[in-house]
Protein backbone atom coordinates (compact mmCIF):
# COMPACT_ATOMS: atom_id res chain seq x y z
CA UNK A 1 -0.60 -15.94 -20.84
CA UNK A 2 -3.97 -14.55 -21.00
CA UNK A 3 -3.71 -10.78 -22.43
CA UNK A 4 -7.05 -9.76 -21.42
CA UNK A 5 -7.70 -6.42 -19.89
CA UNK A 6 -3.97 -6.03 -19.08
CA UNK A 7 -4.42 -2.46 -19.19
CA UNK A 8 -5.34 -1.89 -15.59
CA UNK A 9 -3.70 -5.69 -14.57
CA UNK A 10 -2.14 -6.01 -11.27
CA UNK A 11 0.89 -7.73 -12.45
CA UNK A 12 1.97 -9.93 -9.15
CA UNK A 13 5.06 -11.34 -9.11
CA UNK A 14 5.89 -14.62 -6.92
CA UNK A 15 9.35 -15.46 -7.28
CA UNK A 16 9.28 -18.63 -4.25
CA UNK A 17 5.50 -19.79 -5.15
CA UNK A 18 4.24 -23.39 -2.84
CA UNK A 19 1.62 -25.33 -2.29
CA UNK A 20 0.13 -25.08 0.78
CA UNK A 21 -0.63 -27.68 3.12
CA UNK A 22 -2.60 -27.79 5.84
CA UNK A 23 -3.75 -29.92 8.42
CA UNK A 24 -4.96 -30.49 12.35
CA UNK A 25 -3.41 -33.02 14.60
CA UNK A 26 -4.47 -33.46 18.69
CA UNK A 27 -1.42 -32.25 19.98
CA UNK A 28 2.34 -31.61 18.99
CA UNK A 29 4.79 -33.66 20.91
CA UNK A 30 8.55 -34.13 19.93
CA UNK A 31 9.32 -38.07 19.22
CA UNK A 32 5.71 -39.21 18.43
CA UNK A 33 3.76 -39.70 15.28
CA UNK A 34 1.25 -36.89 14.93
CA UNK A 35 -1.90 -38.31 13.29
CA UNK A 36 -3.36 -35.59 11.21
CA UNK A 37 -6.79 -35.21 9.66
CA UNK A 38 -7.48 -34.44 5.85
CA UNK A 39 -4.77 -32.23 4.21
CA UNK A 40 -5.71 -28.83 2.42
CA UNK A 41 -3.93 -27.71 -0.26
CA UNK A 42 -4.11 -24.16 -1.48
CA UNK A 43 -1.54 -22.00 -3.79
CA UNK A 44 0.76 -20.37 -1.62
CA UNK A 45 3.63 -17.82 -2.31
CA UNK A 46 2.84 -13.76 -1.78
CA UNK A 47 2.53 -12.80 -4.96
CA UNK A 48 0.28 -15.78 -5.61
CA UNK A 49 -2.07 -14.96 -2.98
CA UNK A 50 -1.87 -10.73 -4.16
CA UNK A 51 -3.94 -12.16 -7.36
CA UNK A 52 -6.10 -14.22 -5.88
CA UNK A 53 -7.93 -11.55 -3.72
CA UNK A 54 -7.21 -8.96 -6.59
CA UNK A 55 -9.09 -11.23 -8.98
CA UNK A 56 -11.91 -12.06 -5.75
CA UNK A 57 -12.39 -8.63 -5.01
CA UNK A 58 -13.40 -8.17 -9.09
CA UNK A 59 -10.06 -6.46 -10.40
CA UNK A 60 -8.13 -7.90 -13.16
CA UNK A 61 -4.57 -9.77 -11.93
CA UNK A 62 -1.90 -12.04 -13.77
CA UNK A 63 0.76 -13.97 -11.98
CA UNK A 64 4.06 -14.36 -13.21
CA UNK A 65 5.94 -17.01 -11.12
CA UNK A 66 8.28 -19.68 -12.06
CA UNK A 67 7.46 -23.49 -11.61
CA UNK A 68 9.20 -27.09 -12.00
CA UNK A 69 8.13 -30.62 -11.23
CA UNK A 70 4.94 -32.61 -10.18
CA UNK A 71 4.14 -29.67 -7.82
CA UNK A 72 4.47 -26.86 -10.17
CA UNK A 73 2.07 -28.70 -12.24
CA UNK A 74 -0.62 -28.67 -9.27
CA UNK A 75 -0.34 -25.54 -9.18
CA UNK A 76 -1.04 -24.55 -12.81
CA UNK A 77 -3.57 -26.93 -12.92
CA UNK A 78 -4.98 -25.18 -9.93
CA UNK A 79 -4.54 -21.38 -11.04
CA UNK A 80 -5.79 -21.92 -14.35
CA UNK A 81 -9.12 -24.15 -12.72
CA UNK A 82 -9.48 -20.76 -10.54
CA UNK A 83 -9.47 -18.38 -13.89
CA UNK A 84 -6.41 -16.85 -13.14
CA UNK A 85 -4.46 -15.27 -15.89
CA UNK A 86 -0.86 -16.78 -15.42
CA UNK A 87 2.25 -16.62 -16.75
CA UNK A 88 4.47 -19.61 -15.87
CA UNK A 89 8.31 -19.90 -16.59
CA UNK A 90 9.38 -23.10 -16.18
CA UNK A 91 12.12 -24.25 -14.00
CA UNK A 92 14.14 -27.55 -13.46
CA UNK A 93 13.83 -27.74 -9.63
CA UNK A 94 10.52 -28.84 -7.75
CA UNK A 95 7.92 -25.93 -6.24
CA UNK A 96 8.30 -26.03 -2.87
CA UNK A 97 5.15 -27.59 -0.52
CA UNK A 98 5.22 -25.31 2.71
CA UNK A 99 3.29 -27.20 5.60
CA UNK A 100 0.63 -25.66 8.56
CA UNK A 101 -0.39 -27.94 11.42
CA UNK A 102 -2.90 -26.99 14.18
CA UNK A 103 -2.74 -28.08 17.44
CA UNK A 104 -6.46 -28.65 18.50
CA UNK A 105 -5.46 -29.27 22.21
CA UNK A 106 -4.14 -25.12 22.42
CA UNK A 107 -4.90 -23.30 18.99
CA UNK A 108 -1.59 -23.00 17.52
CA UNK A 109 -0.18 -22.56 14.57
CA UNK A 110 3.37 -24.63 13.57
CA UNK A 111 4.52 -23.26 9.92
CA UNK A 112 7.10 -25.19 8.16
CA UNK A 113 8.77 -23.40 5.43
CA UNK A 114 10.84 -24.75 2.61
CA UNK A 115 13.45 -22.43 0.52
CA UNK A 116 12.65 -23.49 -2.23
CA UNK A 117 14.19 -24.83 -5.48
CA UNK A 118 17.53 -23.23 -6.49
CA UNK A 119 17.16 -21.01 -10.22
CA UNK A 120 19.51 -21.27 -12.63
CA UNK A 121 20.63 -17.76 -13.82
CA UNK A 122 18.88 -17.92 -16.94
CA UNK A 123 15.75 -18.81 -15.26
CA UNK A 124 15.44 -15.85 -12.71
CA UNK A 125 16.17 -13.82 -15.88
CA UNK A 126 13.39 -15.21 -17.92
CA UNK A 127 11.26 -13.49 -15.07
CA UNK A 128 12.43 -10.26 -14.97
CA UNK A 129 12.41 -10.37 -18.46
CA UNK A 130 9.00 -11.33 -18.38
CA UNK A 131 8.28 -8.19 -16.06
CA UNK A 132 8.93 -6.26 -19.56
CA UNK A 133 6.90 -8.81 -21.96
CA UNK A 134 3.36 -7.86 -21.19
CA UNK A 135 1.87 -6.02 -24.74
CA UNK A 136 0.45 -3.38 -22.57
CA UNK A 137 2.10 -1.56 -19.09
CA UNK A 138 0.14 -3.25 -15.92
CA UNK A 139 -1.45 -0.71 -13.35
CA UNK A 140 1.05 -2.09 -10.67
CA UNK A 141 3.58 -4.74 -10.73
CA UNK A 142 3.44 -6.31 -7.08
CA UNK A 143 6.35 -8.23 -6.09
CA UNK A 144 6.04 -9.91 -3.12
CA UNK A 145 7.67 -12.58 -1.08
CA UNK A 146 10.74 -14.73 -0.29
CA UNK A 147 13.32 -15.30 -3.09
CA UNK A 148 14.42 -18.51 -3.92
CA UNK A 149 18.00 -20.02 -3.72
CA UNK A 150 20.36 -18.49 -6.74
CA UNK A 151 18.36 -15.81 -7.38
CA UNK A 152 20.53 -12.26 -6.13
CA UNK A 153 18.87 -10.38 -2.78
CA UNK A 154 18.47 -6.69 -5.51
CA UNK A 155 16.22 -8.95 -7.81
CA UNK A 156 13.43 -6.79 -6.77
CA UNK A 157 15.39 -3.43 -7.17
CA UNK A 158 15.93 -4.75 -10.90
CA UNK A 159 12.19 -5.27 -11.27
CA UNK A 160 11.28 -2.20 -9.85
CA UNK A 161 14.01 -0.35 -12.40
CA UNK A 162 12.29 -2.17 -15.19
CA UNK A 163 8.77 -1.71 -14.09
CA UNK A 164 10.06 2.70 -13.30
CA UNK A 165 11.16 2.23 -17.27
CA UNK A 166 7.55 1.60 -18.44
CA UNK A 167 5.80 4.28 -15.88
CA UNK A 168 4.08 1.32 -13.67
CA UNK A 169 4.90 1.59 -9.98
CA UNK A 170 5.68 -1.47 -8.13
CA UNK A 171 4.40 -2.35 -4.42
CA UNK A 172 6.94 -4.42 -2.54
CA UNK A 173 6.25 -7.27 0.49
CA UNK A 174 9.06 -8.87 1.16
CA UNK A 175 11.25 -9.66 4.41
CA UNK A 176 15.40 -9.81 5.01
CA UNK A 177 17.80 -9.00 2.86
CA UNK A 178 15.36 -9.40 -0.20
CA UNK A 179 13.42 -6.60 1.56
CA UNK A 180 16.43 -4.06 2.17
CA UNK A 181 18.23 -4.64 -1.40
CA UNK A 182 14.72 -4.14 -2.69
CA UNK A 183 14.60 -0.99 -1.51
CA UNK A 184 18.18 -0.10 -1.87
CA UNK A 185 17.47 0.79 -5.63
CA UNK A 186 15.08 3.00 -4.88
CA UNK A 187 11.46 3.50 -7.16
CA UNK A 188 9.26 1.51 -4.85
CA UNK A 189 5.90 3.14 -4.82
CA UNK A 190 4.64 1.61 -1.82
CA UNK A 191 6.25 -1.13 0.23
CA UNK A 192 4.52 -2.59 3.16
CA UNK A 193 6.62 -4.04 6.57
CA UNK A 194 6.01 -5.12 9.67
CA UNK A 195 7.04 -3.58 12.44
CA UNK A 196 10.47 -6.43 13.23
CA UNK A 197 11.23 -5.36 9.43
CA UNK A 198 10.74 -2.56 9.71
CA UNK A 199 13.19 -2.31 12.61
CA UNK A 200 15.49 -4.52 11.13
CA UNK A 201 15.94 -1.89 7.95
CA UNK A 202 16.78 0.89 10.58
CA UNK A 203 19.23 -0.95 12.84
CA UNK A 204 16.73 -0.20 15.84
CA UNK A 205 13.95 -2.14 17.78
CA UNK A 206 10.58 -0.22 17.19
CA UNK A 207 8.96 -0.88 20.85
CA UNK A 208 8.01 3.07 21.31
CA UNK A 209 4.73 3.79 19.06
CA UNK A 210 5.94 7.59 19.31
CA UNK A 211 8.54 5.98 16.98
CA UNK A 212 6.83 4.37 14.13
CA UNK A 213 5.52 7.19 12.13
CA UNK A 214 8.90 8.72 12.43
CA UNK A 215 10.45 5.29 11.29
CA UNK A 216 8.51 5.04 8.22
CA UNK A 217 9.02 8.18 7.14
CA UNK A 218 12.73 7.67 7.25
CA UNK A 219 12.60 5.09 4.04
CA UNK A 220 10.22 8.11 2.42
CA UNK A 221 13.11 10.42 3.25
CA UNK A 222 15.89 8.25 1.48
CA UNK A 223 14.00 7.98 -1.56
CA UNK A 224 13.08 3.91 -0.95
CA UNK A 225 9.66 4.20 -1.03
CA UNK A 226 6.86 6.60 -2.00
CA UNK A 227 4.50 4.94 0.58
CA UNK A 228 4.96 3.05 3.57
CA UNK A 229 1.74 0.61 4.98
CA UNK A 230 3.13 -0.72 8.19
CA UNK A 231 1.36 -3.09 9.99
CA UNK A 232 1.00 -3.62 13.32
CA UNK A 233 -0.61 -6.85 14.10
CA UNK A 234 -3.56 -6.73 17.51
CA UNK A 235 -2.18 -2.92 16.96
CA UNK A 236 -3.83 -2.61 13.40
CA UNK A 237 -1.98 -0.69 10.89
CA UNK A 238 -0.13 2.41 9.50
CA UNK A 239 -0.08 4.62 6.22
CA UNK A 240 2.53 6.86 6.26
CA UNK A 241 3.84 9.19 3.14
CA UNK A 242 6.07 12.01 3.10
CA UNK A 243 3.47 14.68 4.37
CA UNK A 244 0.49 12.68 5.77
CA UNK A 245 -0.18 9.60 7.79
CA UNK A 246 -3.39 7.50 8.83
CA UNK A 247 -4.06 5.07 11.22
CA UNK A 248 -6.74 2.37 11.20
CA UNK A 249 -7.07 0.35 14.57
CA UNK A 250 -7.28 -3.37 14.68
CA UNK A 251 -10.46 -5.06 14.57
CA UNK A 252 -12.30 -6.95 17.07
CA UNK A 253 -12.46 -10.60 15.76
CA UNK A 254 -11.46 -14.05 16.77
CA UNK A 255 -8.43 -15.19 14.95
CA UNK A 256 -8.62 -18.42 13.61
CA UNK A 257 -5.46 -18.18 11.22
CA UNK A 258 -2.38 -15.66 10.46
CA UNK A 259 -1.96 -17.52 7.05
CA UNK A 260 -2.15 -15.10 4.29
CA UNK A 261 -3.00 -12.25 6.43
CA UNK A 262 -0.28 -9.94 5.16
CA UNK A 263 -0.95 -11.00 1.46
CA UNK A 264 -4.60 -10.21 1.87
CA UNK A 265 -3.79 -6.59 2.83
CA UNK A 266 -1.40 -6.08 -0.05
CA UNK A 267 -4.06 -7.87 -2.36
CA UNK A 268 -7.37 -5.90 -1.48
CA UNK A 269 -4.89 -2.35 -1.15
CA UNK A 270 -3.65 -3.01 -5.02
CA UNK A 271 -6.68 -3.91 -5.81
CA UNK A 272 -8.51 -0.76 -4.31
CA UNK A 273 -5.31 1.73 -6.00
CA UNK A 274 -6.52 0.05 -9.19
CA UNK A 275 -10.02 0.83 -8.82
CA UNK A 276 -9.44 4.25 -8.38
CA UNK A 277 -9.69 4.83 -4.74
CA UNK A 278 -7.75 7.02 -2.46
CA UNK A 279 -4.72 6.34 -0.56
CA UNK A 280 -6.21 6.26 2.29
CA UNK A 281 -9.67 4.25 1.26
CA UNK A 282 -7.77 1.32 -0.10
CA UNK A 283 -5.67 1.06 3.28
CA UNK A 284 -9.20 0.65 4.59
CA UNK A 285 -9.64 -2.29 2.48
CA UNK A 286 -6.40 -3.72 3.07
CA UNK A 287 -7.06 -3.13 6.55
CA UNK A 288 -10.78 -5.51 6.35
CA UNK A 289 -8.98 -8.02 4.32
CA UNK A 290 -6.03 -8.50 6.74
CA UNK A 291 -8.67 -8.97 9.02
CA UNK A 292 -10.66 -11.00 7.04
CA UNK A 293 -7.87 -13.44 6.64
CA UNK A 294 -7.15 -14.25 10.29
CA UNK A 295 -11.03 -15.73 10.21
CA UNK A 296 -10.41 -18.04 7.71
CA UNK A 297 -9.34 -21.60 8.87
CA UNK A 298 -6.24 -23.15 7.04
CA UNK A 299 -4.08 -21.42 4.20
CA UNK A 300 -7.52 -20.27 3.11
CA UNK A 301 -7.18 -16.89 1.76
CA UNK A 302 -9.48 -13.54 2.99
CA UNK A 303 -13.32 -14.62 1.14
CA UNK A 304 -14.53 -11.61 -0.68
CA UNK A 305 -18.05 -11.44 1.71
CA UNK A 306 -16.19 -10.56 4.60
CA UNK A 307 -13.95 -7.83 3.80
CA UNK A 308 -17.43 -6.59 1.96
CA UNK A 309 -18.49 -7.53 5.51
CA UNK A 310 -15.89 -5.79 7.45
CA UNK A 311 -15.19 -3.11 5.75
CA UNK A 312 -17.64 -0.71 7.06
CA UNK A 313 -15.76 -1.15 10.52
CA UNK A 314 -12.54 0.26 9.50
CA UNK A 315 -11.90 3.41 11.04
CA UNK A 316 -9.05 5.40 9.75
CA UNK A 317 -8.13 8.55 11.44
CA UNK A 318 -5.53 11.25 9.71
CA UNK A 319 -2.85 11.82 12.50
CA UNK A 320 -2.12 15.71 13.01
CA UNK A 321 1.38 16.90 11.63
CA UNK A 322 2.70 16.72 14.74
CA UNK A 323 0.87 13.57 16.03
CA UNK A 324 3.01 10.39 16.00
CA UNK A 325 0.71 7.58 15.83
């Protein structure tokens, strides 16, 4: 592992990293052979994608992920080609290849999504060992993303216990039961949900916007998170904390691809915390590279020129004390 600059590193986590594939066909029809055109094949995994726009945006990130077989080896190859700082625990089982197909004839998406290879106990430990190894404390440890097979739904409440030990605050994107055991240890700094998970942690369907400034602040109030970024798809987005919330509206663009969108946000908002920004400036950069995401074709991640590009659009607006959303 690289150790430069890891003062002020944006230490991302990927605990279920892939390699992306995707492709176009004509049409999808059940009990045919779909001809495709030329695959694409990108890294893939949240945490994964967090340090790629970190490191495109100019900040300094290092993933820590574990890897195994022909594929893992792609995708060192193809992190280290990039300039990435990694660190890489090896694993016995393959890296998963997650598959996107495009259907030319009506625009959509079809996402096929593999678990993932099952971890041997001493191999999810070597990572959140590895969450302590650094020489020097990251900025942020970002952990983000599914969990593979035999590794326990509080892993991330264990990293963010070990990352709370060493005064670095961790920013959690996850979904299911690795989402709500994340946050059942308490110590996230910022975690970031849709609205269906965000719902899902409550026990309650989030259709009333009068509701959703009131539901985030309910994981502030339990002491699960510091911060709560909930996004809100064609609705744009929400910061909420325990005394103050923003909202930025969604932007008017032509989506081309949801792939990566989420990680995008979490990327360029870690990124602009690092930097030094405000709360509420670097959801405005999230915001732009969300958006910036659903423009690029593929698995492509957000391309630095247009969240420069879009940034200047994003208008966030503090809500009133007693204004909802």
């Amino acid at each position: 592992m690289s150790t430069q600059n890891l003062m002020g590193t944006v230490l991302c986590l990927t605990m279920n990293p892939a390699v992306d594939v995707s492709t176009h066909t004509p049409r999808v029809v059940p009990a045919d052979k779909l001809r495709c055109g030329p695959a694409q094949r990108e890294p893939g995994g949240g945490g994964l994608n967090v340090a790629r726009v970190v490191q495109r945006l100019g900040g300094h990130s290092t993933a820590l992920y574990p890897a195994g077989g022909p594929s893992g080896a792609w995708l060192d190859a193809h992190l280290r080609d990039a300039g990435l700082p990694l660190q890489r625990i090896a694993v016995q089982g393959d890296t998963r290849e997650s598959f996107t197909v495009q259907a030319q004839d009506s625009g959509l998406e079809y996402r096929f999504v593999l678990p993932g290879p099952l971890l041997a106990s001493a191999e999810w430990h070597a990572c959140l060992d590895a969450v302590d190894a650094t020489p020097q404390a990251p900025a942020f440890v970002v952990a983000s993303g599914s969990l593979p097979p035999g590794v326990p739904d509080d892993f991330y409440a264990r990293v963010s216990t070990r990352a709370r030990r060493r005064g670095v605050r961790t920013i959690l994107d996850s979904s299911g039961a690795a989402l709500a055991e994340g946050l059942g240890g308490g110590g996230v700094y910022l975690v970031k949900p849709n609205l269906r998970e965000l719902g899902e942690l409550l026990g309650e369907t989030l259709d009333d916007p009068s509701r959703w400034r009131g539901a985030a602040q309910q994981l502030i109030e339990r002491g699960q998170a510091e911060v709560v970024a909930l996004s809100l798809g064609e609705r744009g987005a929400l910061l909420v904390t325990g005394h103050s919330a923003w909202r930025a509206p969604a932007l008017p663009i032509t989506l081309v691809s949801s792939v990566g969108a989420g990680d995008s946000f979490v990327g360029a908002m870690a990124w602009g915390l690092q930097a030094g920004h405000s709360l509420p400036d670097a959801f405005a950069w999230g915001v732009a590279a969300g958006s910036a995401a659903l423009i690029t074709p593929g698995t492509g991640l957000c391309r630095a020129e247009d969240i420069q590009r879009l940034r200047p659009q994003v208008l966030v607006q503090e809500l009133g004390p007693g204004q909802r959303s």
